[in-house]
C-alpha atoms as a PDB file:
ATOM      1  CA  UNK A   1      27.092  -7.067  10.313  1.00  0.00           C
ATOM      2  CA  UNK A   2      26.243  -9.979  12.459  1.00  0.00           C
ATOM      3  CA  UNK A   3      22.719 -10.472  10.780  1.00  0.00           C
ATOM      4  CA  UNK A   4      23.828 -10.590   6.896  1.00  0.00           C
ATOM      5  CA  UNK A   5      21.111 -12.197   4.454  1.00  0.00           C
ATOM      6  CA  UNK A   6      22.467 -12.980   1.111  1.00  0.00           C
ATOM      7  CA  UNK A   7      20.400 -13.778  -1.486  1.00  0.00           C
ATOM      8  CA  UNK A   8      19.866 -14.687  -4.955  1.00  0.00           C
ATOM      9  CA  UNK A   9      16.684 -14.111  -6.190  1.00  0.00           C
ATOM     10  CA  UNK A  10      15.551 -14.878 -10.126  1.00  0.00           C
ATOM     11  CA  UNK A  11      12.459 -13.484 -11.859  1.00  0.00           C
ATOM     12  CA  UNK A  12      11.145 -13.885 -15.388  1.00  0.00           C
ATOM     13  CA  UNK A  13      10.035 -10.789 -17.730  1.00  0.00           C
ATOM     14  CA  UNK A  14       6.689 -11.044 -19.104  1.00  0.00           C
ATOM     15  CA  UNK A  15       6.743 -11.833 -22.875  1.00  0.00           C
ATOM     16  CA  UNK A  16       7.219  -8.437 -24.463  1.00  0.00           C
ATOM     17  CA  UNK A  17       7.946  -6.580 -21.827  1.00  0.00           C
ATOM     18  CA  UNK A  18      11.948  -7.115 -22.678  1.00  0.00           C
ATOM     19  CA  UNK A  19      13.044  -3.724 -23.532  1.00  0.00           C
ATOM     20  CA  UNK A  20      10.848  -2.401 -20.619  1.00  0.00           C
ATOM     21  CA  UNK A  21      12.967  -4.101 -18.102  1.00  0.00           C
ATOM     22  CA  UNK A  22      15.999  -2.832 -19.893  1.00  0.00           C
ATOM     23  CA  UNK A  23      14.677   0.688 -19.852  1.00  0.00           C
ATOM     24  CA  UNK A  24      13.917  -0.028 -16.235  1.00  0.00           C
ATOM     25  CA  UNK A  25      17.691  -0.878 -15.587  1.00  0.00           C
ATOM     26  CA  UNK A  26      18.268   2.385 -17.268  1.00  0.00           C
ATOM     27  CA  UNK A  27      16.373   4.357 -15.090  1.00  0.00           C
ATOM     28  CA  UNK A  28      17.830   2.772 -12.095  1.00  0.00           C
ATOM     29  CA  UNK A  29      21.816   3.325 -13.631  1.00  0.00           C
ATOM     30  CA  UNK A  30      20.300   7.106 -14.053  1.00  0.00           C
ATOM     31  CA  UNK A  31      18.670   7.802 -10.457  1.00  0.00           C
ATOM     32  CA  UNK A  32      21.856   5.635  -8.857  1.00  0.00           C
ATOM     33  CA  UNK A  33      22.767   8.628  -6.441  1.00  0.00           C
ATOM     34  CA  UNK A  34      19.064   8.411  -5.363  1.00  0.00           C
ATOM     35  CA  UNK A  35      19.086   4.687  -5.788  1.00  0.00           C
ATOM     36  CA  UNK A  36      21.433   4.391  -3.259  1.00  0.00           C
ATOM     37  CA  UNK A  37      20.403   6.864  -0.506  1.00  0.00           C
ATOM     38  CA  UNK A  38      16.817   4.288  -0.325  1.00  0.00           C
ATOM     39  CA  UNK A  39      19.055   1.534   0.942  1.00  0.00           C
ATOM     40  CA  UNK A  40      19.773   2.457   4.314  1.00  0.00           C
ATOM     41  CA  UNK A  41      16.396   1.789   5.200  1.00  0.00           C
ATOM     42  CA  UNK A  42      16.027  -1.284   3.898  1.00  0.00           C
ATOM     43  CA  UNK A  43      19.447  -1.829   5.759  1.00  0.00           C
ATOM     44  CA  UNK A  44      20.754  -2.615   2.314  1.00  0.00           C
ATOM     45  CA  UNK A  45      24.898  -3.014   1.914  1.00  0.00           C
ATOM     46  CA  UNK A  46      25.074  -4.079  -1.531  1.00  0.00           C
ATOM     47  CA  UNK A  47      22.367  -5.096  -4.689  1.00  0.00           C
ATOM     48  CA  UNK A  48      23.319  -5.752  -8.195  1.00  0.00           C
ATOM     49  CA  UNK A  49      20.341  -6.561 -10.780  1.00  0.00           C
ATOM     50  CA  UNK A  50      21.759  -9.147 -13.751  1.00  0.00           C
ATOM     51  CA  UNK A  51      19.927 -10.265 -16.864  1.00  0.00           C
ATOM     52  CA  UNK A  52      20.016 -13.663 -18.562  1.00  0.00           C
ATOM     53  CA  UNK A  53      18.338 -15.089 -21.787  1.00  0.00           C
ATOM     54  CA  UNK A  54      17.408 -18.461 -21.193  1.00  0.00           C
ATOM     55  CA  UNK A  55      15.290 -20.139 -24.893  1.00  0.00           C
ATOM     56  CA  UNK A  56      13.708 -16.662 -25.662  1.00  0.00           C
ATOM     57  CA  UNK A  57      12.895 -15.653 -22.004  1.00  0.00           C
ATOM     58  CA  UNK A  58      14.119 -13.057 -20.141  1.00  0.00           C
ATOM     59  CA  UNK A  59      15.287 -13.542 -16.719  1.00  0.00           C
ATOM     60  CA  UNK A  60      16.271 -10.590 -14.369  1.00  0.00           C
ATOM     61  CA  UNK A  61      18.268 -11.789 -11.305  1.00  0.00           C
ATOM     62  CA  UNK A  62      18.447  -9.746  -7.708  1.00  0.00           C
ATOM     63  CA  UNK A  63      21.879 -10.297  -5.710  1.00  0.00           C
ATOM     64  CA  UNK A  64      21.449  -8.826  -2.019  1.00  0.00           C
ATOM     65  CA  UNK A  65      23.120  -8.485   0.947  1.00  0.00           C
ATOM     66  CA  UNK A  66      20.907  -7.146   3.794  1.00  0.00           C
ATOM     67  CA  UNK A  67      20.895  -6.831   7.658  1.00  0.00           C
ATOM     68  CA  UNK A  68      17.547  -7.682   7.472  1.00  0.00           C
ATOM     69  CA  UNK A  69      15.077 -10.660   5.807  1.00  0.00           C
ATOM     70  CA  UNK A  70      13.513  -9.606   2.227  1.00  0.00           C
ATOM     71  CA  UNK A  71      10.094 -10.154   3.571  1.00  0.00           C
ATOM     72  CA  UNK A  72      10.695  -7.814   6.329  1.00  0.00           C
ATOM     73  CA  UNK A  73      11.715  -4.654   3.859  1.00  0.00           C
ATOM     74  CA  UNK A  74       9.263  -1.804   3.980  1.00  0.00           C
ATOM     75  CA  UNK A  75       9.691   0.157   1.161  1.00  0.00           C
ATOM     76  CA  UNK A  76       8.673   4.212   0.965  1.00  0.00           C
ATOM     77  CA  UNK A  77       6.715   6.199  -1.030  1.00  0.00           C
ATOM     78  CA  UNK A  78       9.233   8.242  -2.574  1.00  0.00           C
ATOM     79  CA  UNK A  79      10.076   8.954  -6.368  1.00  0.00           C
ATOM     80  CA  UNK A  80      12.627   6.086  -6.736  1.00  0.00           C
ATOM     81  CA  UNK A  81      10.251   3.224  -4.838  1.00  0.00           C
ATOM     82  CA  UNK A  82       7.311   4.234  -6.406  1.00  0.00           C
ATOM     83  CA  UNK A  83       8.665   4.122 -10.137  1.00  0.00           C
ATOM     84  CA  UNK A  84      10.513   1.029  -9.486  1.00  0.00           C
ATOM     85  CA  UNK A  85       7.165  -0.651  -8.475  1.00  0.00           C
ATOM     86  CA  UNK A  86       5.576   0.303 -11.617  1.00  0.00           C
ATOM     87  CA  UNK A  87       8.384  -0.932 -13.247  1.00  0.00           C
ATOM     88  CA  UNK A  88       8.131  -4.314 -11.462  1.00  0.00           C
ATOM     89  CA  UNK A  89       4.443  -4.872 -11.616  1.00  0.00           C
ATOM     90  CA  UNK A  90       4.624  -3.866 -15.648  1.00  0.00           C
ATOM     91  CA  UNK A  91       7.641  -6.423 -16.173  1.00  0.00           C
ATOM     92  CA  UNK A  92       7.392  -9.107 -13.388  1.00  0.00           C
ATOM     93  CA  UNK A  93       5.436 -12.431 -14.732  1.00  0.00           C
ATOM     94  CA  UNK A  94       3.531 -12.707 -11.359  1.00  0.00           C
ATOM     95  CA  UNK A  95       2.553 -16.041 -12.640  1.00  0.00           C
ATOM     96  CA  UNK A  96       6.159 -17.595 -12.433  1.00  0.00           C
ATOM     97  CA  UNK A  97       7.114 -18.853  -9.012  1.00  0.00           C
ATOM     98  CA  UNK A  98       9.448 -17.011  -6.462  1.00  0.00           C
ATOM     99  CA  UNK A  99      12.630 -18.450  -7.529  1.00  0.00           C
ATOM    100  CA  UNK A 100      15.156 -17.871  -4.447  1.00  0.00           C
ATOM    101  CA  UNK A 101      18.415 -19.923  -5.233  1.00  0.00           C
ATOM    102  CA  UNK A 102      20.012 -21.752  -1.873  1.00  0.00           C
ATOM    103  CA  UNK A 103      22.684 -19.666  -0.507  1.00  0.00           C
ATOM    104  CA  UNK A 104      25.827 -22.358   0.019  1.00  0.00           C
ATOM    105  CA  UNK A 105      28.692 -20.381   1.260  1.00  0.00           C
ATOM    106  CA  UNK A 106      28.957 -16.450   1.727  1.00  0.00           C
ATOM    107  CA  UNK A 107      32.789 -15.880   1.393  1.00  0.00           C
ATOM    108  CA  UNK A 108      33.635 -12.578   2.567  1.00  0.00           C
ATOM    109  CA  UNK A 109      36.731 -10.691   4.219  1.00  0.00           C
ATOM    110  CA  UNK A 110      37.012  -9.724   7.825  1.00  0.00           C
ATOM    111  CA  UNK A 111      37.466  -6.122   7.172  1.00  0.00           C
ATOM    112  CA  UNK A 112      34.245  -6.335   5.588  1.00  0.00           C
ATOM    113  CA  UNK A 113      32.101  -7.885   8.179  1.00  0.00           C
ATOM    114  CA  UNK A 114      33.849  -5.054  10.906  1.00  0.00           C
ATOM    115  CA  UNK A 115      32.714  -2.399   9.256  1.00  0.00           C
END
């Protein structure tokens, strides 16, 4: 795991759109089994998706870490990809900028990194 990119992404829910982002999540918890078997191509080891109310506004925040850059993720045309897209682009405010927070220190065991 030589080329690990951890990340910490945050994005903001469009103003009524709450309780489709939670239904969203739902799906996702659902479809995990299928979830998971897209990550290997996006050379994916672990993602968690966490929520946060900040004044009113929902935030939704993306933890990754990934053999390879974000950017350079090419995601499929399967089921899982395709409804998660709709998802995003009916939920996402587009209009609120990419908010990647600095990664400072990536603390993780040996036995980890080996595998």
């Amino acid at each position: 795991m030589t080329n690990l990119h951890v990340e910490l992404e945050r994005f903001r829910v469009l103003a009524g759109k709450e309780e489709k982002a939670r239904e969203w999540m739902e799906f996702l918890t659902i479809h995990l089994e299928d979830v998971k078997q897209t990550l290997p191509a996006e050379k994916m080891y672990v993602e968690s998706i966490f929520e946060e109310t900040i004044e009113g506004v929902l935030y939704l925040y993306w933890v990754s870490y990934q053999g390879i850059r974000a950017e350079e993720v090419v995601f499929s045309d399967g089921f899982i990809d395709t409804k998660h897209f709709e998802y995003w682009n009916e939920c996402i405010d587009h209009d609120y900028p990419e908010s990647i927070l600095k990664t400072n220190v990536v603390m993780i065991q040996d036995v980890v990194m080996e595998k």
